[in-house]
N, C-alpha and C. Protein backbone atom coordinates (compact mmCIF):
# COMPACT_ATOMS: atom_id res chain seq x y z
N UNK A 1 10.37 28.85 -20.15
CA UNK A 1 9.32 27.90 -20.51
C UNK A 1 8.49 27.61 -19.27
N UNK A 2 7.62 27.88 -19.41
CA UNK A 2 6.22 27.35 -18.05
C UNK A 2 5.92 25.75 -18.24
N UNK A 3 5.34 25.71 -17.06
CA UNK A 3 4.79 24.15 -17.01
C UNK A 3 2.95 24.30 -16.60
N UNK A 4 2.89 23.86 -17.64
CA UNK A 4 1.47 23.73 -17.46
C UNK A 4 0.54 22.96 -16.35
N UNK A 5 -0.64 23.37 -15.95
CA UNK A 5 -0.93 23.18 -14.75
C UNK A 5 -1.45 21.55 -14.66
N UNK A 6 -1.49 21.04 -16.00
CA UNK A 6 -2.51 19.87 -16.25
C UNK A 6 -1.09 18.92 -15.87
N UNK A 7 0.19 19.47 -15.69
CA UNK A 7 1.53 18.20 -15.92
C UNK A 7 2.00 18.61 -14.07
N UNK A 8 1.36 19.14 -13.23
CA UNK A 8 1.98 19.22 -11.70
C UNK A 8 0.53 18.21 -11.68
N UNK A 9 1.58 17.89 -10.12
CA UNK A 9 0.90 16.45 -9.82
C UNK A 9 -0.55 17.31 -8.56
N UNK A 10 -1.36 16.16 -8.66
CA UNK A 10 -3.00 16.56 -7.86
C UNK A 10 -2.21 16.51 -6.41
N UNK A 11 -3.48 17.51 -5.61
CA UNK A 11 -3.07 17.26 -4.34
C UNK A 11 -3.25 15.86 -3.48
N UNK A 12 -2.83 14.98 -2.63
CA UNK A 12 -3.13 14.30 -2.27
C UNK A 12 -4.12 14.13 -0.85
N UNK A 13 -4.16 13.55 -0.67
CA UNK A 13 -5.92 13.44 0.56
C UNK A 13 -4.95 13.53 1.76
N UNK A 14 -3.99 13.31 2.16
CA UNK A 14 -2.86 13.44 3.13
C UNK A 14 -2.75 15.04 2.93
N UNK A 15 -2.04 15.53 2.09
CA UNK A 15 -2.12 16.81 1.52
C UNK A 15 -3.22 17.56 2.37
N UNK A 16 -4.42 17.03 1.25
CA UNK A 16 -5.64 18.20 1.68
C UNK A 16 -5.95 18.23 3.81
N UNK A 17 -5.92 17.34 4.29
CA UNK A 17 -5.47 16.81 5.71
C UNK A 17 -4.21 17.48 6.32
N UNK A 18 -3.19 17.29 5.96
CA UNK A 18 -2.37 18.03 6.37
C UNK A 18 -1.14 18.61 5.26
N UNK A 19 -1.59 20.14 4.85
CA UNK A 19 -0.88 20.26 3.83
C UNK A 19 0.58 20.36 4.25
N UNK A 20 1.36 20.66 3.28
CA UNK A 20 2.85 20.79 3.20
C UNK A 20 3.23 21.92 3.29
N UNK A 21 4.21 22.41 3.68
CA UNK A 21 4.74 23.72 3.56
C UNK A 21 5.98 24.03 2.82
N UNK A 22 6.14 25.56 2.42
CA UNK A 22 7.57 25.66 2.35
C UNK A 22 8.96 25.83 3.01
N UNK A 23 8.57 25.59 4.03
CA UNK A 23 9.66 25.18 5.68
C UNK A 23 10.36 23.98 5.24
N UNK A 24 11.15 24.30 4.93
CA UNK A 24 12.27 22.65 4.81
C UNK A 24 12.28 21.58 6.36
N UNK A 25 12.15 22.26 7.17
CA UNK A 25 12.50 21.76 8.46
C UNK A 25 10.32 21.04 8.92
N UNK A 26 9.88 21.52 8.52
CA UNK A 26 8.42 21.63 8.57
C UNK A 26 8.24 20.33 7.65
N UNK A 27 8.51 20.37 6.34
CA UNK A 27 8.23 19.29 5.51
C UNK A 27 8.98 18.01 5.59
N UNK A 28 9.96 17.97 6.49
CA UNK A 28 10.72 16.58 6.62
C UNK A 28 10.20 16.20 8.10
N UNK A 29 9.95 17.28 9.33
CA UNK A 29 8.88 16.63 10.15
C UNK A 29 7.86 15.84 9.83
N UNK A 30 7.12 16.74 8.69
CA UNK A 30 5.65 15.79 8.60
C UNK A 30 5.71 14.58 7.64
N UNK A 31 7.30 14.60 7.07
CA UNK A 31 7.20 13.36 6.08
C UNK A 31 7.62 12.13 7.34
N UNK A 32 8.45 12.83 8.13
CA UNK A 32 9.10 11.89 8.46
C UNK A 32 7.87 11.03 9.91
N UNK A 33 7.32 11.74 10.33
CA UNK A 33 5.46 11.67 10.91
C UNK A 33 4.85 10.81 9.98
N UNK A 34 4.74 10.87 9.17
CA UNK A 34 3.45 10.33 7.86
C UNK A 34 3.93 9.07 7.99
N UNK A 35 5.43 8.68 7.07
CA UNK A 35 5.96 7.72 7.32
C UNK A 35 6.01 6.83 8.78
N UNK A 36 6.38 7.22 9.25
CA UNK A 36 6.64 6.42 11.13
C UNK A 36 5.63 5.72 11.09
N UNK A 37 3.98 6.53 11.37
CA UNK A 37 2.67 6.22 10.93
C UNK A 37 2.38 4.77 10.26
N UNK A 38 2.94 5.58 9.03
CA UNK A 38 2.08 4.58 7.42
C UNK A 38 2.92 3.16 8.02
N UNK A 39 4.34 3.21 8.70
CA UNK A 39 5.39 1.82 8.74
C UNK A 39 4.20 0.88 10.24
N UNK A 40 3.77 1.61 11.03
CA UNK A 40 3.85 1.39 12.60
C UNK A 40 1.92 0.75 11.37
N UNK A 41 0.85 1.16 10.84
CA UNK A 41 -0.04 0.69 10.26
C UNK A 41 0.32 -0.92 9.42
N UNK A 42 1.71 -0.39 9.00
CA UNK A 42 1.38 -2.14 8.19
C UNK A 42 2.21 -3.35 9.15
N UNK A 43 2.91 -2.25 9.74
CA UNK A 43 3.23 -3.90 11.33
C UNK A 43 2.13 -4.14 11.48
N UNK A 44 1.58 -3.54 12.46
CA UNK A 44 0.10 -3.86 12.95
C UNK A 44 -0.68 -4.79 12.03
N UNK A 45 -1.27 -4.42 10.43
CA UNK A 45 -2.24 -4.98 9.58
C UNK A 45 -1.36 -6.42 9.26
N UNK A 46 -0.14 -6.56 9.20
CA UNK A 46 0.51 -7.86 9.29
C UNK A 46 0.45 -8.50 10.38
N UNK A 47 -0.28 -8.07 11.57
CA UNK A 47 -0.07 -9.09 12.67
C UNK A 47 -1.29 -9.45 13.25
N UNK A 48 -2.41 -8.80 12.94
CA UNK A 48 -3.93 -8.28 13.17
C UNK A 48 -4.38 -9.72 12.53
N UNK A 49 -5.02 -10.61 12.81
CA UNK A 49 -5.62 -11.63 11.21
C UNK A 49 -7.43 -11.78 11.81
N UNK A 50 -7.96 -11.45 10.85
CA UNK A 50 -9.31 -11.23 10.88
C UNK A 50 -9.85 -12.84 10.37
N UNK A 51 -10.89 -13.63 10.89
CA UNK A 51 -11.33 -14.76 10.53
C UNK A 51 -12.08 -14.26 9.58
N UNK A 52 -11.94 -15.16 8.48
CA UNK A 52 -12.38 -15.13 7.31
C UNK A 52 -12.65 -16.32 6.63
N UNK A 53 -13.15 -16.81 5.82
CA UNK A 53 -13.18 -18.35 4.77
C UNK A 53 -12.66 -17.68 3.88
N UNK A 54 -11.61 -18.66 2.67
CA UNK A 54 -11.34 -20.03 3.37
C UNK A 54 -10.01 -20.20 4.12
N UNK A 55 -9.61 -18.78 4.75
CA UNK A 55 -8.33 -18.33 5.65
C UNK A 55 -8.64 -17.41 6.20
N UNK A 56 -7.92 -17.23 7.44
CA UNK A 56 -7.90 -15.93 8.24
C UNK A 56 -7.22 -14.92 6.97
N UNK A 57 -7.46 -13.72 7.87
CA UNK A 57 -7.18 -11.88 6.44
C UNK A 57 -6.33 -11.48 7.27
N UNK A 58 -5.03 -10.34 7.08
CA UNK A 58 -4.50 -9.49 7.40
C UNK A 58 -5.61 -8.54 6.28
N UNK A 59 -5.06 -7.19 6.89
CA UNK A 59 -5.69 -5.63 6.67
C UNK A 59 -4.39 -5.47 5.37
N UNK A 60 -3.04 -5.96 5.17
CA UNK A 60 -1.69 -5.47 4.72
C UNK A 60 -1.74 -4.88 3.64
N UNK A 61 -2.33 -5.75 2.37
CA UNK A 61 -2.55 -5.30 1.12
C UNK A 61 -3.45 -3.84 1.18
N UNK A 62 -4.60 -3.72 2.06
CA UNK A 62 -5.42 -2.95 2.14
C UNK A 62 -4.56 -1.80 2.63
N UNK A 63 -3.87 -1.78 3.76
CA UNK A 63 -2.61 -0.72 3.97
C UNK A 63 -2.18 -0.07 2.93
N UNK A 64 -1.67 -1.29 2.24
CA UNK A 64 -0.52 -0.46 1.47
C UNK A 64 -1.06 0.43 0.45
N UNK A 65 -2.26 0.03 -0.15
CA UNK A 65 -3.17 0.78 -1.05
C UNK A 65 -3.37 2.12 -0.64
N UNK A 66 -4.01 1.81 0.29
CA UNK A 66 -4.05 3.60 0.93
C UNK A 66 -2.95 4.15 1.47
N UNK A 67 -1.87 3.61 1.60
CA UNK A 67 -0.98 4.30 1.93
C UNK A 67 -0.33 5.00 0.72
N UNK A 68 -0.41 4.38 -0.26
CA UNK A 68 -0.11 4.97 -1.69
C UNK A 68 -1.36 5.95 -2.63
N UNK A 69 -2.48 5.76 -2.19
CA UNK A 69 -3.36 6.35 -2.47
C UNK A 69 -3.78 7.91 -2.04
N UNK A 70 -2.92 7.87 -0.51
CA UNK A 70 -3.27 9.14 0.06
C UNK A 70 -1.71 9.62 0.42
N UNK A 71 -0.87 8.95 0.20
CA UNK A 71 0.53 9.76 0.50
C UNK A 71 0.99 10.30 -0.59
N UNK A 72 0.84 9.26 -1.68
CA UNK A 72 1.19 9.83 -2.94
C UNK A 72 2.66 9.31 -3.33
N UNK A 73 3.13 9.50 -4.59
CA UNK A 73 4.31 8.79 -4.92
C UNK A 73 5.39 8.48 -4.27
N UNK A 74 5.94 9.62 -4.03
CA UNK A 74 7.53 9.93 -3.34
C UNK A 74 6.97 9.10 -1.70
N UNK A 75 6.07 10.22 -1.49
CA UNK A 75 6.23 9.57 0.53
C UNK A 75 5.35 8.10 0.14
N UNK A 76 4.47 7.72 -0.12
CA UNK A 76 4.20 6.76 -0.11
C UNK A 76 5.18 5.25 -0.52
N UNK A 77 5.87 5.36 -1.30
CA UNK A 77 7.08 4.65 -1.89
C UNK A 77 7.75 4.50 -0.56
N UNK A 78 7.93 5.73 -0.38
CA UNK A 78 9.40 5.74 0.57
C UNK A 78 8.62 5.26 2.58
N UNK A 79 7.37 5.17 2.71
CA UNK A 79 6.85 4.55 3.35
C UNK A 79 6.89 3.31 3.75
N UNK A 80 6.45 2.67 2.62
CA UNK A 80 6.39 1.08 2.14
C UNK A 80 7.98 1.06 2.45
N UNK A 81 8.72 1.19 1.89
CA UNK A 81 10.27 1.35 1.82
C UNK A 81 11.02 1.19 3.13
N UNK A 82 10.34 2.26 4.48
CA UNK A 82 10.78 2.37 5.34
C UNK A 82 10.62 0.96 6.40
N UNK A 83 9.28 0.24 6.14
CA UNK A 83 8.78 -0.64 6.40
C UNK A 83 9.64 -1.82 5.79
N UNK A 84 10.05 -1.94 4.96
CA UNK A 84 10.53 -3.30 4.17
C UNK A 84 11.98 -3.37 4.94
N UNK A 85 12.53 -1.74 5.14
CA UNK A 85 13.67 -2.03 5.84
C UNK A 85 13.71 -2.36 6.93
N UNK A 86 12.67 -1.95 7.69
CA UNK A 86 12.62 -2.59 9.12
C UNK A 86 12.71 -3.46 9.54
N UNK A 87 11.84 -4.71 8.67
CA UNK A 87 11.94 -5.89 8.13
C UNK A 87 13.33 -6.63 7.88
N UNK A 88 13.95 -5.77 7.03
CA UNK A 88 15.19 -6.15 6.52
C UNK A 88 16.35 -6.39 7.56
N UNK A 89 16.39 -5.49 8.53
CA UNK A 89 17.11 -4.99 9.57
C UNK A 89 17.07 -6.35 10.83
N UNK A 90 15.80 -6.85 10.31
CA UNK A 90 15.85 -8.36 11.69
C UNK A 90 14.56 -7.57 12.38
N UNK A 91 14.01 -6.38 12.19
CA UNK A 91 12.80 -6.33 13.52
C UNK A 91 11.89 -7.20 13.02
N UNK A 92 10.70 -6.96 14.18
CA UNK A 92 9.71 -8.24 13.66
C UNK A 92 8.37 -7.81 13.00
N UNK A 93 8.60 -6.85 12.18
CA UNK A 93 7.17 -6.09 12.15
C UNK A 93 6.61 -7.23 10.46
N UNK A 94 7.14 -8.10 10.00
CA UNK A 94 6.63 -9.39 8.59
C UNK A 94 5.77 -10.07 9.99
N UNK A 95 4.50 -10.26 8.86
CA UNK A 95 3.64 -11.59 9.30
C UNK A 95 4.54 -12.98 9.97
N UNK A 96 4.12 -13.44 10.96
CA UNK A 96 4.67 -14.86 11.45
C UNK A 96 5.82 -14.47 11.47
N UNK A 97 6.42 -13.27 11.84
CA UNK A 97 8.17 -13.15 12.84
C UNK A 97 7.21 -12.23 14.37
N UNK A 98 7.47 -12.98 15.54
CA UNK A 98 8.36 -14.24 15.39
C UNK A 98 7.09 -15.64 15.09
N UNK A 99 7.36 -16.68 14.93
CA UNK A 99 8.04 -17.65 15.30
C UNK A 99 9.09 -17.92 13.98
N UNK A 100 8.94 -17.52 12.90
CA UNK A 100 9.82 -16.59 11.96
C UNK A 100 11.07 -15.84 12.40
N UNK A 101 11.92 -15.85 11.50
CA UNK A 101 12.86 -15.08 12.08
C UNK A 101 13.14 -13.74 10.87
N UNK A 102 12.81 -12.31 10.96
CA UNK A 102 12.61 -11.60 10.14
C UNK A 102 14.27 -11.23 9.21
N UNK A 103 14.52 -10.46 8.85
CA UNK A 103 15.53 -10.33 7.96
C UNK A 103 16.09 -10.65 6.67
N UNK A 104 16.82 -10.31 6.40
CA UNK A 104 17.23 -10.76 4.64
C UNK A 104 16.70 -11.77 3.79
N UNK A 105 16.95 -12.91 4.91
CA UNK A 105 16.62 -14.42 4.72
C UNK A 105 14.36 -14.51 4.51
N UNK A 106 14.12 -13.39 5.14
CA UNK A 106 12.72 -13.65 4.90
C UNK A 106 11.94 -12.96 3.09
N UNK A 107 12.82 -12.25 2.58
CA UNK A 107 12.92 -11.66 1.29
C UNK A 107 13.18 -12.87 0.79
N UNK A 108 13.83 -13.76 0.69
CA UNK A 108 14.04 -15.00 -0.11
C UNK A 108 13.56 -15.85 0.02
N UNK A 109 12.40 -16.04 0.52
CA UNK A 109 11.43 -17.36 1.01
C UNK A 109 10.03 -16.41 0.12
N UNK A 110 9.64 -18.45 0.30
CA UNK A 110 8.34 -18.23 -1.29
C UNK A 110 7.70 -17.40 -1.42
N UNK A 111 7.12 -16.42 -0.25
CA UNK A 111 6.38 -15.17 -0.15
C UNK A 111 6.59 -13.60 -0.19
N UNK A 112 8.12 -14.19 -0.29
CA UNK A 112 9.25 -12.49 -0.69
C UNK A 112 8.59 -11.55 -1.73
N UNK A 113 8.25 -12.38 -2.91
CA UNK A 113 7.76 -11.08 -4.01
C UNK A 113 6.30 -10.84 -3.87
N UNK A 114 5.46 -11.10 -2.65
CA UNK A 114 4.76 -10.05 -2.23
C UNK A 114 5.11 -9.15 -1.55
N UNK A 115 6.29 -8.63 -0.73
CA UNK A 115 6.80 -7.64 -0.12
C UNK A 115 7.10 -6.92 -1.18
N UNK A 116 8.20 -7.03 -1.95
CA UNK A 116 8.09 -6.72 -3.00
C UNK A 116 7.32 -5.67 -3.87
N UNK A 117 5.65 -6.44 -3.77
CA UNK A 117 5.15 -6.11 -4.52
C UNK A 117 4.27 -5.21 -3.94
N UNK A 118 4.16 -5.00 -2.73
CA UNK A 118 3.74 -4.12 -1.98
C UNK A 118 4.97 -2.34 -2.25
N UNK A 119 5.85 -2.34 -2.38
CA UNK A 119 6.54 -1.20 -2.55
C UNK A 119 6.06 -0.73 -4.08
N UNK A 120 5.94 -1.82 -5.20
CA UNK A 120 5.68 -1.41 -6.35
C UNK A 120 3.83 -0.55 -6.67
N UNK A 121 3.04 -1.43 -5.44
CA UNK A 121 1.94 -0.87 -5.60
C UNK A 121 1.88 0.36 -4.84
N UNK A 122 2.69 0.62 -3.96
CA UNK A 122 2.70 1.62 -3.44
C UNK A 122 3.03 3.18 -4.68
N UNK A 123 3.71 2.70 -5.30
CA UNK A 123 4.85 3.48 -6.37
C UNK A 123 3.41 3.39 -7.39
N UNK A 124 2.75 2.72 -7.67
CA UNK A 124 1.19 2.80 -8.57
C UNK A 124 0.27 3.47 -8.06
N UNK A 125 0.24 3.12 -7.06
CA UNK A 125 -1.26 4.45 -6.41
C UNK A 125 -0.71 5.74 -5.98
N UNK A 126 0.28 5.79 -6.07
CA UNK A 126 0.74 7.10 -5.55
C UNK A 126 1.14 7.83 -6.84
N UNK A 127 1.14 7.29 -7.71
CA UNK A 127 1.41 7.82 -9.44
C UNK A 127 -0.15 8.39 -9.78
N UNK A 128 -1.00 7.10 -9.63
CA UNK A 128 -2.37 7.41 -10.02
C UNK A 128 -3.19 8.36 -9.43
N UNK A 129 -2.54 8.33 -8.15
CA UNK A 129 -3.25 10.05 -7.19
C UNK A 129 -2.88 10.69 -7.52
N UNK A 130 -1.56 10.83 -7.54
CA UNK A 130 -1.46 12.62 -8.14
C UNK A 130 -1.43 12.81 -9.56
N UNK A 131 -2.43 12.12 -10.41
CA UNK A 131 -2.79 12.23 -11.22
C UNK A 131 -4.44 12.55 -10.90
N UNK A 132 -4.82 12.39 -10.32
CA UNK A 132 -5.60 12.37 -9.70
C UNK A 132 -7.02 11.33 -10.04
N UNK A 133 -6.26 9.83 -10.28
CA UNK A 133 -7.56 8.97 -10.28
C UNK A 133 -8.08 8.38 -8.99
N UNK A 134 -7.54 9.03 -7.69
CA UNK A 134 -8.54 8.87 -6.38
C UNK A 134 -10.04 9.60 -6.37
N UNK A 135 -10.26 10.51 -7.20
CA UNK A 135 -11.52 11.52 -6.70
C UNK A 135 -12.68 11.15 -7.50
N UNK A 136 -12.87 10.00 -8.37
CA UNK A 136 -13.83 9.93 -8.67
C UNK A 136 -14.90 8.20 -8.68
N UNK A 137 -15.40 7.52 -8.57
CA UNK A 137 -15.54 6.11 -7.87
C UNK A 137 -15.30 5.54 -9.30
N UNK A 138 -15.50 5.44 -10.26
CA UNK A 138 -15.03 5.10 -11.14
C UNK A 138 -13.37 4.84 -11.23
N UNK A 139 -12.95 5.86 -11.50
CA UNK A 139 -11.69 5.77 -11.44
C UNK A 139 -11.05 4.83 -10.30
N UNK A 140 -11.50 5.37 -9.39
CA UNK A 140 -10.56 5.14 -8.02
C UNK A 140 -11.16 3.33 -7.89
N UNK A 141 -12.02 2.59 -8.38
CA UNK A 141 -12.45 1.63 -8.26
C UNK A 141 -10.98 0.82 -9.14
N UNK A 142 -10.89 1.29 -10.50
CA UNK A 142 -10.02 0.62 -11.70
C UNK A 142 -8.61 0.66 -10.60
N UNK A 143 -8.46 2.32 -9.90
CA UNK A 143 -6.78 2.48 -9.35
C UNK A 143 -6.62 1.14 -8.37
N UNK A 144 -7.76 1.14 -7.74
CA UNK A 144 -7.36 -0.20 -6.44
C UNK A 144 -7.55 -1.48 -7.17
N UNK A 145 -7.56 -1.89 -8.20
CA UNK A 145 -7.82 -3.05 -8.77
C UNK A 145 -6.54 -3.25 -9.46
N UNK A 146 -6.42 -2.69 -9.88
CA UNK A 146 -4.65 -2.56 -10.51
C UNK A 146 -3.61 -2.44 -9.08
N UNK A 147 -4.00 -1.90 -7.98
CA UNK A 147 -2.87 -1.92 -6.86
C UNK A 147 -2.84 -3.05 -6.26
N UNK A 148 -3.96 -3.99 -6.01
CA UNK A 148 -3.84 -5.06 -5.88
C UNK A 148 -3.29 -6.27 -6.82
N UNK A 149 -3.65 -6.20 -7.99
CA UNK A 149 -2.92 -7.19 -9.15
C UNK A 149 -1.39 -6.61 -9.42
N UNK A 150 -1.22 -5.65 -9.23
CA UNK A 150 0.30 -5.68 -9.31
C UNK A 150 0.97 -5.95 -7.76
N UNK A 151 0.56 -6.22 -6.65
CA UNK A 151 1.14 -7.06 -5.77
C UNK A 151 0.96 -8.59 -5.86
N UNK A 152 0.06 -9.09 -5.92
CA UNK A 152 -0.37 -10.24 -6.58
C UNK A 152 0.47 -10.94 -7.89
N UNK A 153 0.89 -9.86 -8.71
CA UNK A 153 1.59 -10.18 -9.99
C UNK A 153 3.29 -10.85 -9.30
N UNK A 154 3.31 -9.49 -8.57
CA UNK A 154 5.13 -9.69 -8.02
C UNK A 154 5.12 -10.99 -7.63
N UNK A 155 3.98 -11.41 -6.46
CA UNK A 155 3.88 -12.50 -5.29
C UNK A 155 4.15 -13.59 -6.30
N UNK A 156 3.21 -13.95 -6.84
CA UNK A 156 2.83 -14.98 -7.92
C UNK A 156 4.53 -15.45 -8.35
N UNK A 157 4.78 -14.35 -9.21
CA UNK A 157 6.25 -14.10 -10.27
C UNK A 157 6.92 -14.68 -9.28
N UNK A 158 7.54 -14.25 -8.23
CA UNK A 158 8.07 -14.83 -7.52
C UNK A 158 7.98 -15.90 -7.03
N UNK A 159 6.98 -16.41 -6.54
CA UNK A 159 6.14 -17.96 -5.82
C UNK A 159 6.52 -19.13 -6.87
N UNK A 160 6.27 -18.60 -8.41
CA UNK A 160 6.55 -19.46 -9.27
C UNK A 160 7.60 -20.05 -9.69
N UNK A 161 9.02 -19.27 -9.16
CA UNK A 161 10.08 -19.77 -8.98
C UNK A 161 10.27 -21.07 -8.39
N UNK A 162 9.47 -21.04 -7.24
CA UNK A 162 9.27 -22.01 -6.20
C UNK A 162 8.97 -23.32 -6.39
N UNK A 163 7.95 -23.14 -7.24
CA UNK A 163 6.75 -24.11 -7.37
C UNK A 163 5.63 -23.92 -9.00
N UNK A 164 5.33 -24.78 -9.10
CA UNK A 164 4.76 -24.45 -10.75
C UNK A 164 3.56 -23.23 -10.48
N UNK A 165 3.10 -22.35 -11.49
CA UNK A 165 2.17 -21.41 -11.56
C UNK A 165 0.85 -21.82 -10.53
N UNK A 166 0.49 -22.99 -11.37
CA UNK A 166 -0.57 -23.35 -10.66
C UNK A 166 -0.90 -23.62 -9.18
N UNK A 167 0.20 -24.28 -8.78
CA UNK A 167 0.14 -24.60 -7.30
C UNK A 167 0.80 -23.04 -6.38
N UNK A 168 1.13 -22.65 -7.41
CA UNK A 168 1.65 -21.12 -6.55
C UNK A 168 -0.04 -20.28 -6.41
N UNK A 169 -0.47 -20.39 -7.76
CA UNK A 169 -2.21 -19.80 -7.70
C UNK A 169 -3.06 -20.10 -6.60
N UNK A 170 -2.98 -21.86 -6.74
CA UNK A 170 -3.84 -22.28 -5.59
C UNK A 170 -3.47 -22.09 -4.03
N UNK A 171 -2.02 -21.75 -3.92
CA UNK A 171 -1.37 -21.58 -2.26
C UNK A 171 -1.48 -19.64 -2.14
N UNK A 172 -1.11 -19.28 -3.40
CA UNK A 172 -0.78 -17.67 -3.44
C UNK A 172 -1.60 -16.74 -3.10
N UNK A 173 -3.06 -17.36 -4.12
CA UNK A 173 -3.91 -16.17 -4.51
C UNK A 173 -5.33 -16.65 -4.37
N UNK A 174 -5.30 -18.11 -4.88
CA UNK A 174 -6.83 -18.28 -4.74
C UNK A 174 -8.03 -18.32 -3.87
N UNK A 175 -7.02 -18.84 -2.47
CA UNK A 175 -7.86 -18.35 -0.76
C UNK A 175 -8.15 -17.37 -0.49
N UNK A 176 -7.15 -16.32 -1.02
CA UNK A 176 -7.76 -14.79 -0.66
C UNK A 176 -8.09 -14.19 -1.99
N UNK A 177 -9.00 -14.83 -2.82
CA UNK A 177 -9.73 -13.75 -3.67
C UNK A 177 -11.15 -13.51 -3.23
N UNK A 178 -11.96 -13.97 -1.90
CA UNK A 178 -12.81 -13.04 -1.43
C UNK A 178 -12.16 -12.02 -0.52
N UNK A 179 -11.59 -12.54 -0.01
CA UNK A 179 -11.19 -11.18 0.79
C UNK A 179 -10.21 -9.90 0.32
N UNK A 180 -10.11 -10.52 -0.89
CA UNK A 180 -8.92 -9.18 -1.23
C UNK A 180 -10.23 -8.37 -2.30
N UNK A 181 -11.56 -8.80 -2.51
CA UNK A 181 -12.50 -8.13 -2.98
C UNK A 181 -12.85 -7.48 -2.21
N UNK A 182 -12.93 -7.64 -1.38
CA UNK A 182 -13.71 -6.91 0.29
C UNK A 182 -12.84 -6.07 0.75
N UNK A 183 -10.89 -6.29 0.67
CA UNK A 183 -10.07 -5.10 0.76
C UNK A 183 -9.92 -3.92 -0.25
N UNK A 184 -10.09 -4.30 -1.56
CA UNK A 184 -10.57 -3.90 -2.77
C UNK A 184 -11.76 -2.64 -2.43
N UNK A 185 -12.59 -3.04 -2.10
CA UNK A 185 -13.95 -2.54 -1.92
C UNK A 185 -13.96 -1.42 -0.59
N UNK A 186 -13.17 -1.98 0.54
CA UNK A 186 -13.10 -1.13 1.32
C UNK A 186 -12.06 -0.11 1.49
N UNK A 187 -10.74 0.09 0.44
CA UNK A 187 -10.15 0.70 0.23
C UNK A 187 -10.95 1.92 -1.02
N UNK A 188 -11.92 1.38 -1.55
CA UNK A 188 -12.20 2.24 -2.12
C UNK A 188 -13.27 3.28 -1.52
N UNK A 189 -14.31 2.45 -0.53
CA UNK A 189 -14.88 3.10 0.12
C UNK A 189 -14.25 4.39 1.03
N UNK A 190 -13.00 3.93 1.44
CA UNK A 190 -12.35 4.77 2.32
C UNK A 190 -12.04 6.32 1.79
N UNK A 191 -11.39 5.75 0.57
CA UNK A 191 -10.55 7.11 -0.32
C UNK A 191 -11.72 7.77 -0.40
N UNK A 192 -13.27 7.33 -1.23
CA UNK A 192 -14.62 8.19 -1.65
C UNK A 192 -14.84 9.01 -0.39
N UNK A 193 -14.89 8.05 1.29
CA UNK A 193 -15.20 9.40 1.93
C UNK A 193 -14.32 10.24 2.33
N UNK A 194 -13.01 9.87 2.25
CA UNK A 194 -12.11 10.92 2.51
C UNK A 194 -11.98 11.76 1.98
N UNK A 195 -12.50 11.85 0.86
CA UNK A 195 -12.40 13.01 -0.42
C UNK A 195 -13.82 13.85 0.22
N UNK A 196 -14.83 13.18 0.24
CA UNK A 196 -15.57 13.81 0.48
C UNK A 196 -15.73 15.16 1.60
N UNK A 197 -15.02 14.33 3.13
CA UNK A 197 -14.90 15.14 3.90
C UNK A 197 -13.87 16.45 3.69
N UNK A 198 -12.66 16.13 2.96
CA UNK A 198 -11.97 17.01 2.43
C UNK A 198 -12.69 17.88 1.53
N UNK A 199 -13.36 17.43 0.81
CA UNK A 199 -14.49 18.76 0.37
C UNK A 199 -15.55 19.78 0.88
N UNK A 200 -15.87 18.73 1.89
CA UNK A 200 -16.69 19.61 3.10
C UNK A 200 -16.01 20.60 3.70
N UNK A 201 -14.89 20.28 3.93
CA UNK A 201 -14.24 21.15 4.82
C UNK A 201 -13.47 22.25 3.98
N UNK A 202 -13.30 22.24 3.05
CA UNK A 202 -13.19 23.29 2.02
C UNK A 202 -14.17 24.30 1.77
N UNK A 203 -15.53 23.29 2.24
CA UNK A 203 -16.14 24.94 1.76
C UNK A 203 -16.54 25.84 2.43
């Protein structure tokens, strides 16, 4: 029985950048490269805070989008993943560690199921690329709008444990809904020219 070409997954923009090989020893270098990377990007975008109204911005959410957007399911997942453990482990790469103290204990405080929800969006854009709804602005506009509301969804879900919906909305989500339009927007900008140049250079 064959598998039809429409059910293998699209190449990804990481991919077209640096493809994969059939070297076993070759393909766990560059995963294990990509990853190091994608983990050492969202320390950084967690510690980076850009002035903004009506709060300072981390880059994080915007990370993780493209990190799932251009790694693609498996490495992108397991990216985010590598990162959460780092986290997990006591290093300090979570927002506010230090004066924070990172580890287990920071997964269970009110802002845990946005970490969370960062692995799940990762596991969404990296589904939706290699399907391939990065290559067209349409599409790829709907993919980052959904990668953001399903981190947002986790955060919330979780927050609300805490504290009633509402006051989780107004502490959670509602300060950063200009700027998560503007991460929104510039994650999409990013993927459009990356595709692009990957097409240039194809021909």
């Amino acid at each position: 029985m064959s598998i039809g070409a429409s059910s293998l997954p699209s190449p990804t923009l990481a991919g077209q950048f640096w493809p994969a090989k059939d070297d076993v020893r070759f393909a766990a270098l560059r995963a294990v490269v990509l990853m190091v990377v994608g983990s050492a990007l969202l320390t950084l975008s967690a510690k980076v805070q850009i002035p903004f109204h009506p709060v300072p911005m981390t880059m994080q959410t915007f990370v993780v989008l493209v990190i799932g957007a251009t790694y693609g399911l498996r490495l992108g997942a397991a990216t985010v993943a590598l990162y959460l453990a780092q986290g997990a482990m006591g290093l300090p790469v979570f927002a506010n560690t230090p004066p924070m103290a990172a580890g287990i204990g920071y997964f269970a405080g009110p802002t845990g199921g946005f970490l969370m929800g960062f692995l799940a969006s990762a596991l969404v854009m990296g589904f939706m690329a290699e399907k391939g709804w990065d290559r067209s602005l349409a599409r790829v506009i709907v993919m980052m709008t959904i990668g953001h509301a399903v981190i947002f969804a986790f955060g919330l879900g979780w927050m609300s444990m805490w504290m009633p919906f509402l006051k989780a909305w107004a502490f959670g989500a509602a300060p950063f809904a200009a700027a998560t339009v503007l991460k929104t927007a510039l994650a999409i900008a990013l993927m459009q020219t990356g595709w692009a140049v990957a097409r240039r250079n194809a021909r």
